[in-house]
PDB file of N, CA and C in Angstrom:
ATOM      1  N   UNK A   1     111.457  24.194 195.499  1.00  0.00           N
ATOM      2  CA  UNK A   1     110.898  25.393 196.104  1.00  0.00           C
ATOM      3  C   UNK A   1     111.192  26.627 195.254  1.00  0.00           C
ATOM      4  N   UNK A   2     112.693  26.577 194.855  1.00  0.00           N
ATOM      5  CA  UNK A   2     112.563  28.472 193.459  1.00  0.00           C
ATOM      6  C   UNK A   2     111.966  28.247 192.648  1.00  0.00           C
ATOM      7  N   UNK A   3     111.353  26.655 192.062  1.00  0.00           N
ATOM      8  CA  UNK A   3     110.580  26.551 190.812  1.00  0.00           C
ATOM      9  C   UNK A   3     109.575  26.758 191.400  1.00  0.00           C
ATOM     10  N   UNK A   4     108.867  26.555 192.200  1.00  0.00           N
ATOM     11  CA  UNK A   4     107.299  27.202 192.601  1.00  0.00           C
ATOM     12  C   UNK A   4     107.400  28.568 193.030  1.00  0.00           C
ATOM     13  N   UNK A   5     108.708  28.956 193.259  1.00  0.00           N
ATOM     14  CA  UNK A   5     108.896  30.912 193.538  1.00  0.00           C
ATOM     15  C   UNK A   5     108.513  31.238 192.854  1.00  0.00           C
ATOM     16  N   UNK A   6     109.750  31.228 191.436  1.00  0.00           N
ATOM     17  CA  UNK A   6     109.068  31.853 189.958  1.00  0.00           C
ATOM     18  C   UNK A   6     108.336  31.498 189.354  1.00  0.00           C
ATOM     19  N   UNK A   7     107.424  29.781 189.569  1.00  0.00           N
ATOM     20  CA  UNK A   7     106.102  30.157 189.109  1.00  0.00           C
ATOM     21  C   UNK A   7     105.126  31.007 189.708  1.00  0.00           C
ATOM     22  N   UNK A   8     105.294  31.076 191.138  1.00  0.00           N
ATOM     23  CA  UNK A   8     104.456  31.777 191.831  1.00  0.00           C
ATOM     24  C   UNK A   8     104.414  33.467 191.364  1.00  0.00           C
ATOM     25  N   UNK A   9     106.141  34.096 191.014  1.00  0.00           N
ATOM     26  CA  UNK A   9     105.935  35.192 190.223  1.00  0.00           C
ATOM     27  C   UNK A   9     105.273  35.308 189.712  1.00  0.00           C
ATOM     28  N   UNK A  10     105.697  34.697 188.310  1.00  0.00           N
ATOM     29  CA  UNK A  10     105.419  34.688 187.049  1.00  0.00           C
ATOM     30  C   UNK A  10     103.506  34.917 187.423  1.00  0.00           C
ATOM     31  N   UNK A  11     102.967  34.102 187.790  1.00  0.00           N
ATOM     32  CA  UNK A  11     101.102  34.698 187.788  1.00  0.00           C
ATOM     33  C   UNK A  11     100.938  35.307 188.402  1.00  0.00           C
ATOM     34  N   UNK A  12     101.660  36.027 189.387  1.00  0.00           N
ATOM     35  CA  UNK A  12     101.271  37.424 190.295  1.00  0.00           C
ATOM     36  C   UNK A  12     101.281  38.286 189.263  1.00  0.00           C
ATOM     37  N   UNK A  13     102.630  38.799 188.015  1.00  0.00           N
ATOM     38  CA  UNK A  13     102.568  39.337 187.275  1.00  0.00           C
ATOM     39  C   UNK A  13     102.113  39.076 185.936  1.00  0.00           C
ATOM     40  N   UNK A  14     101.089  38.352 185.606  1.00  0.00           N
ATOM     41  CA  UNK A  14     100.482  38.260 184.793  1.00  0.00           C
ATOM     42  C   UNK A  14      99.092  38.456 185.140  1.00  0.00           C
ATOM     43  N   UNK A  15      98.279  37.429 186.650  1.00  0.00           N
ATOM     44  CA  UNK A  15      97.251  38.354 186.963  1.00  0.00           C
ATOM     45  C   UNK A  15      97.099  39.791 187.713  1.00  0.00           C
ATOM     46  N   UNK A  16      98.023  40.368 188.051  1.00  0.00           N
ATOM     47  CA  UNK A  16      98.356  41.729 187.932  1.00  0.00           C
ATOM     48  C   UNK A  16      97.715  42.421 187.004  1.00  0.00           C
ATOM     49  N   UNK A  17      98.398  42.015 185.739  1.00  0.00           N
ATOM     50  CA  UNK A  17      98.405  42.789 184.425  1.00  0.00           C
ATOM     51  C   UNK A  17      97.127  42.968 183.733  1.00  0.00           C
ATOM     52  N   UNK A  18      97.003  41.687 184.094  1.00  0.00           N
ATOM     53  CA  UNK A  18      95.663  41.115 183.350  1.00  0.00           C
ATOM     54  C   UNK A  18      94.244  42.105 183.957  1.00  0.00           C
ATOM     55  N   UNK A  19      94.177  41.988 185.210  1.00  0.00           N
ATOM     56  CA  UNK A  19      93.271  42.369 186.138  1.00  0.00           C
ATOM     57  C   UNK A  19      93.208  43.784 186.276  1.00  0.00           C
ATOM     58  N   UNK A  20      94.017  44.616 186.137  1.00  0.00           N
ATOM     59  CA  UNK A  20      94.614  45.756 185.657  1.00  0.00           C
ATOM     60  C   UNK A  20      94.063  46.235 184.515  1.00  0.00           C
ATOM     61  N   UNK A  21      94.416  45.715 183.737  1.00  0.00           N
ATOM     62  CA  UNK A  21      93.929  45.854 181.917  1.00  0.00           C
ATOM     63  C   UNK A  21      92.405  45.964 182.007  1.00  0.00           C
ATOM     64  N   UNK A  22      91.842  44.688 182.787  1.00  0.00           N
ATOM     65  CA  UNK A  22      90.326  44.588 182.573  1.00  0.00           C
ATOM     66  C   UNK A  22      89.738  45.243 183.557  1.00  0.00           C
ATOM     67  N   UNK A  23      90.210  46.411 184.463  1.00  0.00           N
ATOM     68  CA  UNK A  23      88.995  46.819 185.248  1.00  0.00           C
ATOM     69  C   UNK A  23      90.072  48.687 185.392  1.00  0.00           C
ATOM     70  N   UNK A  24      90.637  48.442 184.398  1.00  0.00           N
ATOM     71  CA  UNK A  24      90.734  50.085 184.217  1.00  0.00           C
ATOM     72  C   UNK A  24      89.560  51.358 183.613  1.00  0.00           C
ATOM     73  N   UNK A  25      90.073  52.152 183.776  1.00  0.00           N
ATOM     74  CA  UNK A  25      88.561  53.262 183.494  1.00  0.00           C
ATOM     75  C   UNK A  25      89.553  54.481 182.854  1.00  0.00           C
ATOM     76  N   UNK A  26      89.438  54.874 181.834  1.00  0.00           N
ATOM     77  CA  UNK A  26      90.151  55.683 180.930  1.00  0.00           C
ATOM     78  C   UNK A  26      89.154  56.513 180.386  1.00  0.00           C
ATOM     79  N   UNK A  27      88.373  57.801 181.449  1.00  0.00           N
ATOM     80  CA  UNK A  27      87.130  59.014 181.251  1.00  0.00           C
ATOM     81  C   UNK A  27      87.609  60.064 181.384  1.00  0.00           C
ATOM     82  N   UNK A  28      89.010  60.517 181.064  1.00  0.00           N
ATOM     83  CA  UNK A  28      89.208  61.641 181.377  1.00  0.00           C
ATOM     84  C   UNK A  28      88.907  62.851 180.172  1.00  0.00           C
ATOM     85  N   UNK A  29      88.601  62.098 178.854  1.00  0.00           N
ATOM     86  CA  UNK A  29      88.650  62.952 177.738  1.00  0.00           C
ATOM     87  C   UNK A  29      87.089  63.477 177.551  1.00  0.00           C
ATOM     88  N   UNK A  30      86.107  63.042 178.460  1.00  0.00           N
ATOM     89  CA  UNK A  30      84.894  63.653 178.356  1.00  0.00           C
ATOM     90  C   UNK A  30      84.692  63.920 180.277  1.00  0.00           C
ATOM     91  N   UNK A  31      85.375  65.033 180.391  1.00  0.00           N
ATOM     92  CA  UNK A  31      85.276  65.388 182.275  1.00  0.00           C
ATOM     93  C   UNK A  31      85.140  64.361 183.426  1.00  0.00           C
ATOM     94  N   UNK A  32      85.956  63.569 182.828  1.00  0.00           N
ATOM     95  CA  UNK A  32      85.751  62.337 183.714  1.00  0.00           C
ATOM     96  C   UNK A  32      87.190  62.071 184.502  1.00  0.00           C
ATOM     97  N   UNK A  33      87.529  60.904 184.889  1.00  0.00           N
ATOM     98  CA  UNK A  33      88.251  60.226 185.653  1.00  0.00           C
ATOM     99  C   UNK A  33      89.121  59.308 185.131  1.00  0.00           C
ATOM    100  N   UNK A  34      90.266  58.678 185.283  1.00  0.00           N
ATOM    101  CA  UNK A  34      91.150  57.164 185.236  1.00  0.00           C
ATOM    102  C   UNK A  34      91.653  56.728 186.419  1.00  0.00           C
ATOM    103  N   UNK A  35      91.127  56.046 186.420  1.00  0.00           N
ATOM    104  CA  UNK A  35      91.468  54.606 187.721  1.00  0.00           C
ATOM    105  C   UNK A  35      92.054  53.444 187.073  1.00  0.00           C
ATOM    106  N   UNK A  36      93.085  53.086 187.718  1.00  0.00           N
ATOM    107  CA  UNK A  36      93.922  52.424 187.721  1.00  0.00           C
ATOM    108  C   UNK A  36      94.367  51.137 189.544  1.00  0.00           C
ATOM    109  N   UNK A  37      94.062  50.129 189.343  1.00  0.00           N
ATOM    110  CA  UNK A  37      93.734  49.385 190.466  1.00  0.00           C
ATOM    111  C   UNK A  37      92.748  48.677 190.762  1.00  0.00           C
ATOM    112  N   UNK A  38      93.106  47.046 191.155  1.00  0.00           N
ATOM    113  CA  UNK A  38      92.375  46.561 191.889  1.00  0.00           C
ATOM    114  C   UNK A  38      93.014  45.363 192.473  1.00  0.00           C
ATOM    115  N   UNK A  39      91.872  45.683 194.032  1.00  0.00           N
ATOM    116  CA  UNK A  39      91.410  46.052 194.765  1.00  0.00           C
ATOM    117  C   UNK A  39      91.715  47.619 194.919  1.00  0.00           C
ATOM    118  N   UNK A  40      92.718  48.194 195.393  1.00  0.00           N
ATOM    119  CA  UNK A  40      92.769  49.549 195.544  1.00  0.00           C
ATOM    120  C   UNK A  40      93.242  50.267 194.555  1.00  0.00           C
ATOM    121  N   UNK A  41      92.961  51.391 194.419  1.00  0.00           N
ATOM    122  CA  UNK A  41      93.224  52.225 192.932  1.00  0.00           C
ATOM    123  C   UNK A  41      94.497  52.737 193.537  1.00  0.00           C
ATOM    124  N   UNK A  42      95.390  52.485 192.586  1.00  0.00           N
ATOM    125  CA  UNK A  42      96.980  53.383 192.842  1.00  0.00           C
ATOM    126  C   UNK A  42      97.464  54.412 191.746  1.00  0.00           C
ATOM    127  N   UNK A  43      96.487  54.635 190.724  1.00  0.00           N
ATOM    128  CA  UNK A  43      96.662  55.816 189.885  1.00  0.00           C
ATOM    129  C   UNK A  43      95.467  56.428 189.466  1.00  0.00           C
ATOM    130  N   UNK A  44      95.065  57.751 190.126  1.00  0.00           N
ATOM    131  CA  UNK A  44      93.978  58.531 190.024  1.00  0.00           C
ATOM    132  C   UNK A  44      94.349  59.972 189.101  1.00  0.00           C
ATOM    133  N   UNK A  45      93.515  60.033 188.178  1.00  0.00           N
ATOM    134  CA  UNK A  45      93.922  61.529 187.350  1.00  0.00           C
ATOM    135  C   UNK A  45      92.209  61.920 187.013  1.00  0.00           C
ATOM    136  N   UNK A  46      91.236  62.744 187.535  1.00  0.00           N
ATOM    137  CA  UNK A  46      90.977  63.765 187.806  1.00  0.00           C
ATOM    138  C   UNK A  46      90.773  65.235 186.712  1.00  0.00           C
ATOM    139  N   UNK A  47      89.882  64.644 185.544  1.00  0.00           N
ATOM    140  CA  UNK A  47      90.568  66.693 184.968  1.00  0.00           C
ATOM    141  C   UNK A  47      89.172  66.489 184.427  1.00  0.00           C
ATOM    142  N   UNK A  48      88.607  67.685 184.816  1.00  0.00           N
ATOM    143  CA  UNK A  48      87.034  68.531 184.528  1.00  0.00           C
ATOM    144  C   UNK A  48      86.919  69.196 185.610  1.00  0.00           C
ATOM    145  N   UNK A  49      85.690  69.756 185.148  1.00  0.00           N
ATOM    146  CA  UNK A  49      85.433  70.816 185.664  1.00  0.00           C
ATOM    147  C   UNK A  49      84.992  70.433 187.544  1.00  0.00           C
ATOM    148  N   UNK A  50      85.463  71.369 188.360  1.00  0.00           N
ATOM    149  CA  UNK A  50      84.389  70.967 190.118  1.00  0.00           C
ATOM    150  C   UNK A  50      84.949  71.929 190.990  1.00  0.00           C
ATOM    151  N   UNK A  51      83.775  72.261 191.561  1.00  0.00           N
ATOM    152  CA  UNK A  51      83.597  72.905 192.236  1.00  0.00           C
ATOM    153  C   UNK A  51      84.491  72.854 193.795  1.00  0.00           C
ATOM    154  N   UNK A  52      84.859  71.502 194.004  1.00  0.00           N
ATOM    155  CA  UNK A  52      85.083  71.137 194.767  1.00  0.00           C
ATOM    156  C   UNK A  52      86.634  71.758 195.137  1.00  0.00           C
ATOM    157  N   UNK A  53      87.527  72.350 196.187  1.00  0.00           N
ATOM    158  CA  UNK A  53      88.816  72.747 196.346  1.00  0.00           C
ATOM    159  C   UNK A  53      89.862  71.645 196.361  1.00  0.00           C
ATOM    160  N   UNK A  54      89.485  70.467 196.510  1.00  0.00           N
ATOM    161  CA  UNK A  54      90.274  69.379 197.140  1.00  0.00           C
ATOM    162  C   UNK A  54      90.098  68.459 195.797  1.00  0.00           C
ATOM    163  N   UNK A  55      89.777  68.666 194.808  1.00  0.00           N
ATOM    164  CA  UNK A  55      89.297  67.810 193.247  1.00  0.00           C
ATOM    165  C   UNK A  55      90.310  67.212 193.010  1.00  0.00           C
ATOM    166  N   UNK A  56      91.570  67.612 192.814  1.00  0.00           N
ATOM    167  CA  UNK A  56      92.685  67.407 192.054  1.00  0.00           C
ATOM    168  C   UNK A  56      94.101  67.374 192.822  1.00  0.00           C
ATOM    169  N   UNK A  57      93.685  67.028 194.131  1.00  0.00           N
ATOM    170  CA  UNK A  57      94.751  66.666 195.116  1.00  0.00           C
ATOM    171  C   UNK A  57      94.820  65.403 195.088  1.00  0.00           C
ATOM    172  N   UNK A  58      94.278  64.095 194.771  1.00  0.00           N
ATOM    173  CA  UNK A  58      94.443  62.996 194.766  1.00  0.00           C
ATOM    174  C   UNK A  58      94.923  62.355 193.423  1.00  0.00           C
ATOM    175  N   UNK A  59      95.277  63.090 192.716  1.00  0.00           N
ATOM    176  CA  UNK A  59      96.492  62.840 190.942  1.00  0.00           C
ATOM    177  C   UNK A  59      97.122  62.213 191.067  1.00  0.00           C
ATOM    178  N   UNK A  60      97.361  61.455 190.414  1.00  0.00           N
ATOM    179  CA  UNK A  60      98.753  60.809 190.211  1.00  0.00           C
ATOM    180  C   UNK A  60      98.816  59.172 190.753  1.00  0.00           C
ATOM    181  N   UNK A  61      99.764  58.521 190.766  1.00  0.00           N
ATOM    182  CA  UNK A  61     100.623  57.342 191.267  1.00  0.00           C
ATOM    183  C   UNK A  61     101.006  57.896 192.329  1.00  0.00           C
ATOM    184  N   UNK A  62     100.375  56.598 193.324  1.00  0.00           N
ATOM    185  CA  UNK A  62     100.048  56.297 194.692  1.00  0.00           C
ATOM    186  C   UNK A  62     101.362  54.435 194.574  1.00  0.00           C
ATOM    187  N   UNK A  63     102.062  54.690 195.793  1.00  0.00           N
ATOM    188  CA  UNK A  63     103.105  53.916 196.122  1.00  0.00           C
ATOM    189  C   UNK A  63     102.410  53.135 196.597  1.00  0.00           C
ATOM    190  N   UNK A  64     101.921  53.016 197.793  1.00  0.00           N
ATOM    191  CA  UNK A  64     101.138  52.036 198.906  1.00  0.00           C
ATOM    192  C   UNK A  64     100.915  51.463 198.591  1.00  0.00           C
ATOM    193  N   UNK A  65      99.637  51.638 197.966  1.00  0.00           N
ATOM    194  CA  UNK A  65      98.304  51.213 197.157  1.00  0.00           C
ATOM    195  C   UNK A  65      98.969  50.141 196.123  1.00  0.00           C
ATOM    196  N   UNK A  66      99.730  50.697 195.570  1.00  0.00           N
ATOM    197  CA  UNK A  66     100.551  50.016 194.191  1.00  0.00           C
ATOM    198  C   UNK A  66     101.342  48.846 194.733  1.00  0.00           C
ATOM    199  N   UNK A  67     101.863  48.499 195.646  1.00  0.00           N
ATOM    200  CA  UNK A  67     102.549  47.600 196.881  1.00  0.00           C
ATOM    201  C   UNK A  67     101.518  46.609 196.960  1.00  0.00           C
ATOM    202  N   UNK A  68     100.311  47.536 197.726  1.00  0.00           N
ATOM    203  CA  UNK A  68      99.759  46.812 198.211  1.00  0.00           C
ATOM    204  C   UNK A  68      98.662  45.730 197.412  1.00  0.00           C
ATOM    205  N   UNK A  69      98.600  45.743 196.106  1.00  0.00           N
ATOM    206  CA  UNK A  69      97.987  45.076 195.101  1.00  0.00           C
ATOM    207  C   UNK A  69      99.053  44.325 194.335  1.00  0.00           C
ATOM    208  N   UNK A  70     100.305  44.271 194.002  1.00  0.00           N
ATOM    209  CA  UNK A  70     101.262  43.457 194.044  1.00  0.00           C
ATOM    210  C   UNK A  70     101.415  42.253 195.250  1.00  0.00           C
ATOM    211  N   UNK A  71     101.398  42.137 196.433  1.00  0.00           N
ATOM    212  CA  UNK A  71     101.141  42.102 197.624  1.00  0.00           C
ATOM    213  C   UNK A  71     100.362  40.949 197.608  1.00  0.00           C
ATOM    214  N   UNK A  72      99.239  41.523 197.407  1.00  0.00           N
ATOM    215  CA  UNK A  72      98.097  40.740 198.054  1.00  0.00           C
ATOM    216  C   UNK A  72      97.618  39.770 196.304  1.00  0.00           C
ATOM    217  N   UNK A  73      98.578  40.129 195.101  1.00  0.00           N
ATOM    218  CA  UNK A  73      98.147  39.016 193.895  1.00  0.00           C
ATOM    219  C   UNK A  73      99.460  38.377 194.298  1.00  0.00           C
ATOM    220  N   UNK A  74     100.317  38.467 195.047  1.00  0.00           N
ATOM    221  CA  UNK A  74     101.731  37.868 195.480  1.00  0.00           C
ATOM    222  C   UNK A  74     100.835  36.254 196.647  1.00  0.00           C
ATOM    223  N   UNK A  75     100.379  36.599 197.365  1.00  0.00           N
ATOM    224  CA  UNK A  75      99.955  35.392 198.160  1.00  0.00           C
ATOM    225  C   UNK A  75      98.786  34.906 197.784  1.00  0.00           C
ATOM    226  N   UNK A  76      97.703  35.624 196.535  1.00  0.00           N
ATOM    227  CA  UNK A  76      97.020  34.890 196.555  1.00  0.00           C
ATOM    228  C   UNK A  76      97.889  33.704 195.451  1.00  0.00           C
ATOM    229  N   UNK A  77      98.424  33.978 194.185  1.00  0.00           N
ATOM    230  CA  UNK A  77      99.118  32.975 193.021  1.00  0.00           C
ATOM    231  C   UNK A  77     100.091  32.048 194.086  1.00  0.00           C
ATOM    232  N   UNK A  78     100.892  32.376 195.256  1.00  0.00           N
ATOM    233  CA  UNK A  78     101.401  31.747 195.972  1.00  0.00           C
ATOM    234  C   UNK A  78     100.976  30.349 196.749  1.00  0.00           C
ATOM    235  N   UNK A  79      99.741  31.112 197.156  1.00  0.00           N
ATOM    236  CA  UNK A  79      98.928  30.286 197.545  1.00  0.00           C
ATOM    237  C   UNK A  79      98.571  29.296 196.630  1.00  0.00           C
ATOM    238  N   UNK A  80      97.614  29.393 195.835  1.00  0.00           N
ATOM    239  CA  UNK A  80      97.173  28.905 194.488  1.00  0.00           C
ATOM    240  C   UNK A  80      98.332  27.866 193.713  1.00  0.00           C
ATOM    241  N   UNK A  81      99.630  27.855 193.596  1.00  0.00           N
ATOM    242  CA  UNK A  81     100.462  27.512 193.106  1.00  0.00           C
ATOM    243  C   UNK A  81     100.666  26.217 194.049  1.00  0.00           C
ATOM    244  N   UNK A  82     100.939  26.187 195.452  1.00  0.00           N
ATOM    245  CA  UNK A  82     101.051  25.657 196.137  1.00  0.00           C
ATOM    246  C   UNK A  82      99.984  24.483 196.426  1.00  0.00           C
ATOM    247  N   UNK A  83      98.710  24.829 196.500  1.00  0.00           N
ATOM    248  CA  UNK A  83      97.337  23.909 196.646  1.00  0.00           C
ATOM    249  C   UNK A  83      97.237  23.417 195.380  1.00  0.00           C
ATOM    250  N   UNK A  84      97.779  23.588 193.283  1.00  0.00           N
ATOM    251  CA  UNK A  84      97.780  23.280 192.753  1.00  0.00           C
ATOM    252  C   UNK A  84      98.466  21.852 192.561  1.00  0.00           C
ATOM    253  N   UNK A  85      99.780  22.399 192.614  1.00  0.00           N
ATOM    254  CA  UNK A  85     101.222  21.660 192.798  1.00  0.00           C
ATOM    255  C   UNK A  85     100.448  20.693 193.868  1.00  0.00           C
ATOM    256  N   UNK A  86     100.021  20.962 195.106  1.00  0.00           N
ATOM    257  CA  UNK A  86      99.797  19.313 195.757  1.00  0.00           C
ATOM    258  C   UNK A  86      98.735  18.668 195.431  1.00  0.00           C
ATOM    259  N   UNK A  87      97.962  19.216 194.287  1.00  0.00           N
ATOM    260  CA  UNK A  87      96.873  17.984 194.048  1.00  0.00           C
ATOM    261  C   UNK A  87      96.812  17.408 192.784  1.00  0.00           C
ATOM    262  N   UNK A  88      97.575  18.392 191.839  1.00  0.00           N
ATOM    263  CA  UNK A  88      98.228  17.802 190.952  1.00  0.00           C
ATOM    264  C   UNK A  88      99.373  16.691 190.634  1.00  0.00           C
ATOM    265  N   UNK A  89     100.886  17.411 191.151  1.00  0.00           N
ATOM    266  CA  UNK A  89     102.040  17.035 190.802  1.00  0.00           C
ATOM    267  C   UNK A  89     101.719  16.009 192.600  1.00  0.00           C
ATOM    268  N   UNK A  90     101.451  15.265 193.016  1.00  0.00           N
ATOM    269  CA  UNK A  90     101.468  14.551 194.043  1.00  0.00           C
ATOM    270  C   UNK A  90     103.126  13.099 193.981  1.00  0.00           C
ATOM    271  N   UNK A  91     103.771  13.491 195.084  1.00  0.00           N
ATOM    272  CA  UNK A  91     104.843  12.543 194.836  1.00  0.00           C
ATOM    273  C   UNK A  91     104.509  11.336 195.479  1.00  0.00           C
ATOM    274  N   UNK A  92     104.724  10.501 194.855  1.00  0.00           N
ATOM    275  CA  UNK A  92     104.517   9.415 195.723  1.00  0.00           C
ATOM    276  C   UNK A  92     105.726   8.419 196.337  1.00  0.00           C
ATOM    277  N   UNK A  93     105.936   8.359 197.323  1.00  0.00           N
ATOM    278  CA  UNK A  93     107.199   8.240 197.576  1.00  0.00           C
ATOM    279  C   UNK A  93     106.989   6.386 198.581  1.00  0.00           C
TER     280      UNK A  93
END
């Protein structure tokens, strides 16, 4: 069971990373945006020009959000690890 823990880590934080890497958005150097997250974005930065009063209240690293996408790649590799391991490694006893 800790060897399927830390395998189960180990691909939360790698598809984390991975998933992360490939669906980031880095527009801030032509009035744009960076998003950071998925499913939910947990780092928003915001810099150009708007009209808007409320533009640049949502900046920064977001905790929750950041939890909550750790979280939810935590049970899915858990999962996954588990339905692997029994149709693979099958004991036969």
């Amino acid at each position: 069971m800790k060897k399927q823990i830390a395998i189960s880590l180990m691909i939360t934080l790698l598809v984390f990373f991975v998933i992360t890497y490939f669906t980031k958005q880095f527009e801030s150097a032509s009035d744009g945006e960076d998003k950071l997250g998925f499913p939910l974005m947990f780092y928003y930065n915001f810099s150009g020009k708007s009209s808007l009063p409320n533009a640049y209240s949502e900046n920064g690293f977001h905790f929750i959000p950041f939890l909550m996408d750790l979280l939810i790649m935590a049970v899915i590799s858990f999962i996954s690890t588990i339905i692997f391991t029994k149709i693979f490694f099958k004991n036969d006893k």
